[in-house]
N, C-alpha and C. Protein backbone atom coordinates (compact mmCIF):
# COMPACT_ATOMS: atom_id res chain seq x y z
N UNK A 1 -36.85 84.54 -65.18
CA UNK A 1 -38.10 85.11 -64.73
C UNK A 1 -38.99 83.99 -64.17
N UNK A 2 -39.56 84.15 -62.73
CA UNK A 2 -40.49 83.48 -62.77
C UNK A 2 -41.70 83.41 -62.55
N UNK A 3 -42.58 82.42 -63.09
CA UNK A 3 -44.19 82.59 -63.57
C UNK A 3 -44.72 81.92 -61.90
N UNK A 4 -45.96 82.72 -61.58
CA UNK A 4 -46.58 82.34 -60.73
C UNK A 4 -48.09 82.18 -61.19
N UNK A 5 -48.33 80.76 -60.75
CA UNK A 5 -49.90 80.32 -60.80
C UNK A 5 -50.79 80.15 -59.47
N UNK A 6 -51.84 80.44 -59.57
CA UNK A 6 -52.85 80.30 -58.64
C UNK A 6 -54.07 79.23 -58.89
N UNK A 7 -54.29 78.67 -57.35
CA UNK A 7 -55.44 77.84 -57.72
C UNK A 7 -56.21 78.22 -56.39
N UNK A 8 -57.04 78.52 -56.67
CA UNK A 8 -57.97 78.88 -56.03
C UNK A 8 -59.42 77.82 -55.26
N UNK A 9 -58.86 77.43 -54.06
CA UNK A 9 -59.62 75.65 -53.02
C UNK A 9 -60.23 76.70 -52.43
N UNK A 10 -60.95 77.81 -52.67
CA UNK A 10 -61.98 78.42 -51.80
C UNK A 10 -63.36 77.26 -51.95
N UNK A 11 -63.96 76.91 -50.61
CA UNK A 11 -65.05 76.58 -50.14
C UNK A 11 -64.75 74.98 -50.23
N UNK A 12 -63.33 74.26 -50.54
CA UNK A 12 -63.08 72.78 -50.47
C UNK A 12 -62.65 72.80 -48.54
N UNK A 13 -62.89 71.40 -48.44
CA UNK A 13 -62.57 70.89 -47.88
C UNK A 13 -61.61 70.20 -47.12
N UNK A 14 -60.72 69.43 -46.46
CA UNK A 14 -59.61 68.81 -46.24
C UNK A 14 -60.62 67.10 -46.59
N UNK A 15 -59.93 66.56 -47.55
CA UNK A 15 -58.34 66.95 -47.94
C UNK A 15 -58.13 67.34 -48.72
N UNK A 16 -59.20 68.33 -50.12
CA UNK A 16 -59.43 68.58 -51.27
C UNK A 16 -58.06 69.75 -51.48
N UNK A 17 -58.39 70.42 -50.51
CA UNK A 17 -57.12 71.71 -50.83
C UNK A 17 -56.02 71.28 -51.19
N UNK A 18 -55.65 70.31 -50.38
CA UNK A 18 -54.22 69.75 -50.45
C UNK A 18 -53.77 68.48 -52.00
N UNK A 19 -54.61 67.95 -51.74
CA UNK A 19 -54.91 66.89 -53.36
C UNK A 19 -54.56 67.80 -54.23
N UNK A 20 -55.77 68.94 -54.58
CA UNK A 20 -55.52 69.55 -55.81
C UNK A 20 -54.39 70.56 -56.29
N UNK A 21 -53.98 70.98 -54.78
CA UNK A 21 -52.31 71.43 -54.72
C UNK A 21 -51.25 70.79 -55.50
N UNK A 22 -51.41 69.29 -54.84
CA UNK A 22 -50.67 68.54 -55.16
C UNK A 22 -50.78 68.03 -57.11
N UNK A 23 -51.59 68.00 -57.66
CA UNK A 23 -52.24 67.75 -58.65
C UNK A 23 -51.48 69.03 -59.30
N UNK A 24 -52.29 70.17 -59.15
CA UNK A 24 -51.24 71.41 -59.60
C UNK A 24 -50.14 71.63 -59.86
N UNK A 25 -49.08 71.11 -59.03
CA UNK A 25 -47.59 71.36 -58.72
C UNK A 25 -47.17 70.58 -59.95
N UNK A 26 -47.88 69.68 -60.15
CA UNK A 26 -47.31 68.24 -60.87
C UNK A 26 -47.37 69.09 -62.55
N UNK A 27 -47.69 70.08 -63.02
CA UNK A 27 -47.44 70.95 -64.39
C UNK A 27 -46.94 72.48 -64.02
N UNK A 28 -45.98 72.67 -62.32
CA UNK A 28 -45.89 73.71 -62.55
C UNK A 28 -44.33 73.24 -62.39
N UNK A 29 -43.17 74.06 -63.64
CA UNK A 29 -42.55 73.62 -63.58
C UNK A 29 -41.04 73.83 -62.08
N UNK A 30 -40.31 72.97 -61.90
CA UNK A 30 -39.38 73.31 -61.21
C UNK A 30 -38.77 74.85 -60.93
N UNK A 31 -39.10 75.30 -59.69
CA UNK A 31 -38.71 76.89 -59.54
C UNK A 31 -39.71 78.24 -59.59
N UNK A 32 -40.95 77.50 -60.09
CA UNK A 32 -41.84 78.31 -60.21
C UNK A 32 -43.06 78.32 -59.11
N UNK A 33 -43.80 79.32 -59.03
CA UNK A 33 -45.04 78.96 -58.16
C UNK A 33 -45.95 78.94 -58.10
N UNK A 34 -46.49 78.66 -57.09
CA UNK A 34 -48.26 78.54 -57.50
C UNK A 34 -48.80 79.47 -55.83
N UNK A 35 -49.53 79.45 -56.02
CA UNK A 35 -50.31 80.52 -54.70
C UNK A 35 -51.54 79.82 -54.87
N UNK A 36 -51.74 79.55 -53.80
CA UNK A 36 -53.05 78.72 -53.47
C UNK A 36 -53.54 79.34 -52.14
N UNK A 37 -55.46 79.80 -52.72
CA UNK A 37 -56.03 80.21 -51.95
C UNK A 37 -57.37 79.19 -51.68
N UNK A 38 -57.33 78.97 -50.59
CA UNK A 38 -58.06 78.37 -49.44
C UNK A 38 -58.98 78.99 -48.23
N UNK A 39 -59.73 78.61 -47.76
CA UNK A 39 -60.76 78.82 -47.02
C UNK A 39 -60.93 77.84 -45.71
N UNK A 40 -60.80 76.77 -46.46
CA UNK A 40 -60.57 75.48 -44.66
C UNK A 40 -59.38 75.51 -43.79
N UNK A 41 -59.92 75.82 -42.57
CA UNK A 41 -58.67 76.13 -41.91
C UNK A 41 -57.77 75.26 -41.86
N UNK A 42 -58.36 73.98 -41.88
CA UNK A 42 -57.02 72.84 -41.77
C UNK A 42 -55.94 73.32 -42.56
N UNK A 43 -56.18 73.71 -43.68
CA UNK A 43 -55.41 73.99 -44.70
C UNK A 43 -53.85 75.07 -44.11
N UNK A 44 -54.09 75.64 -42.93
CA UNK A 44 -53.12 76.25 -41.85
C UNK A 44 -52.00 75.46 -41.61
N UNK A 45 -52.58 74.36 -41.49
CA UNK A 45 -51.85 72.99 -40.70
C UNK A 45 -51.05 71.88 -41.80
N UNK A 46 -52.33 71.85 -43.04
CA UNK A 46 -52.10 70.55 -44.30
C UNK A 46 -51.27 71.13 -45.50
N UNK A 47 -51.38 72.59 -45.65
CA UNK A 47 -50.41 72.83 -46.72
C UNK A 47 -48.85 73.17 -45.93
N UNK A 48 -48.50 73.28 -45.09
CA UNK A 48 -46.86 73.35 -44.94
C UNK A 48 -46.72 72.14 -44.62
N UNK A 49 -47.49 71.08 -44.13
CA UNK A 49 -47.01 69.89 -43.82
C UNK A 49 -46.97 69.07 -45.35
N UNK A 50 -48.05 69.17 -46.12
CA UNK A 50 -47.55 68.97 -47.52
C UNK A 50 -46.31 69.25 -47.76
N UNK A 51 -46.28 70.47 -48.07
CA UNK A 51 -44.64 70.64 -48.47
C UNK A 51 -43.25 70.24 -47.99
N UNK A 52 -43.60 70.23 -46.82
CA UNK A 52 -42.47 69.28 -45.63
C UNK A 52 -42.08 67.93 -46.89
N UNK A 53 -43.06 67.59 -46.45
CA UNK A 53 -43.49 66.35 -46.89
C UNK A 53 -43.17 65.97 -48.29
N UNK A 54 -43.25 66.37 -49.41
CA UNK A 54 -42.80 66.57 -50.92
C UNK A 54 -42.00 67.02 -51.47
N UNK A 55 -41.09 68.05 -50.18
CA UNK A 55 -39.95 68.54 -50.95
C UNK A 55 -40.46 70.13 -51.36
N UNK A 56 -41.45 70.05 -51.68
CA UNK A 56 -41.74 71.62 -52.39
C UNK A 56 -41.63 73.00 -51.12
N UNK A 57 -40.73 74.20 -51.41
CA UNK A 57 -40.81 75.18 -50.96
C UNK A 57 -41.92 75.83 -50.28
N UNK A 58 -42.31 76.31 -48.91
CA UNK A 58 -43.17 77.06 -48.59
C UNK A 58 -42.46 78.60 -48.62
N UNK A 59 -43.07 79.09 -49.94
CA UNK A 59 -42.05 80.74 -49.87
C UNK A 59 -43.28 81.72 -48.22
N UNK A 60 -44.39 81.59 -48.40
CA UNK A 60 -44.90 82.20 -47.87
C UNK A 60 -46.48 81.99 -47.04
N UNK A 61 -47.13 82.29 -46.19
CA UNK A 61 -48.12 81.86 -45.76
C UNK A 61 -49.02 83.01 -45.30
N UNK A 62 -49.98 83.25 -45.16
CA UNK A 62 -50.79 84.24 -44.44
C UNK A 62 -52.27 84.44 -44.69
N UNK A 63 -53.07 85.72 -44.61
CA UNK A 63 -54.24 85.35 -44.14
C UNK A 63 -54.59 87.21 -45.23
N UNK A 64 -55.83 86.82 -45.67
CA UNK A 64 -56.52 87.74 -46.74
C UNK A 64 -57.96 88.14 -45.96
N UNK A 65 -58.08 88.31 -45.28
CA UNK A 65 -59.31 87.98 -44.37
C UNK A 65 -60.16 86.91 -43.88
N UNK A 66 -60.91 86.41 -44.82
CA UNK A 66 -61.33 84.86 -44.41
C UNK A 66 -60.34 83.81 -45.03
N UNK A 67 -59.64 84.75 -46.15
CA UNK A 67 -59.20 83.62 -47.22
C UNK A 67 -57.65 83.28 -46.49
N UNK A 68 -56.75 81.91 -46.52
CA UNK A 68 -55.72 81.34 -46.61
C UNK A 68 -54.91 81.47 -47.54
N UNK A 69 -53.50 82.21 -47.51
CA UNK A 69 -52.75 82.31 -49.05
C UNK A 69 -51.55 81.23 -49.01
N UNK A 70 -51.49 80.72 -49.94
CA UNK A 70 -49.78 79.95 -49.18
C UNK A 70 -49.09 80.06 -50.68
N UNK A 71 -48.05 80.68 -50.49
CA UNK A 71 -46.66 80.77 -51.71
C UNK A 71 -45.90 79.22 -51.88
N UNK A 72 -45.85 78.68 -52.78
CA UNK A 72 -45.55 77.34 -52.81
C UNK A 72 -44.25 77.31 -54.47
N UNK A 73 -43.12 77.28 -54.09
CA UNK A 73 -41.95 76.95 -54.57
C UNK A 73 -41.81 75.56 -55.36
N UNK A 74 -42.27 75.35 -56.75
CA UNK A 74 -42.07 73.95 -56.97
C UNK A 74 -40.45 73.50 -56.91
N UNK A 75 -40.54 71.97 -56.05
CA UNK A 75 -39.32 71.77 -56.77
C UNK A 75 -39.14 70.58 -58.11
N UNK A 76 -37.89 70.14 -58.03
CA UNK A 76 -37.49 69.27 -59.19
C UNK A 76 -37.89 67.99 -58.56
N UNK A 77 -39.29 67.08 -58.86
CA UNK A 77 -39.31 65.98 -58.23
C UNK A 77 -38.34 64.62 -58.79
N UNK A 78 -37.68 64.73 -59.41
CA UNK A 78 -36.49 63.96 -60.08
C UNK A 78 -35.16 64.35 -60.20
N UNK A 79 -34.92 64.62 -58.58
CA UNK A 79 -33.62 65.21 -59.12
C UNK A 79 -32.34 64.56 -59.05
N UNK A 80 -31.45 64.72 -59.93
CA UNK A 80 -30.17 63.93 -60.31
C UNK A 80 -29.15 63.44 -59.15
């Protein structure tokens, strides 16, 4: 089964969204997710390039009206 967490970067900034993403991921464990909602548009651009970037899954991306959603797949940052 897996657990999904949310963090909620409504009204941050770049590069705050992405930091505290990153900060997040780091107790969510391997396989699980987090959904992070955002408000700065950069955040369009800085959270899949994060993930590029770290290895972590982008399951999903889209738009809530003003708000930014992004589905984020942790992965195993140590893996064998």
């Amino acid at each position: 089964m897996t657990t999904t967490r949310e963090l909620d970067v409504t009204g941050l900034l770049c590069p705050l969204p992405v930091l505290k993403a990153r900060k997040a991921l780091q107790s969510v464990p391997a396989g699980e997710l987090l959904v992070v909602i955002a408000t700065d548009p950069a955040a369009a651009i800085d959270i899949p390039h994060f993930c590029s970037e770290s290895g972590h899954e982008l399951v999903s991306s889209g738009r809530d009206g003003e708000r930014l959603v992004f589905t984020i797949r942790s992965q195993d940052r140590n893996p064998a």
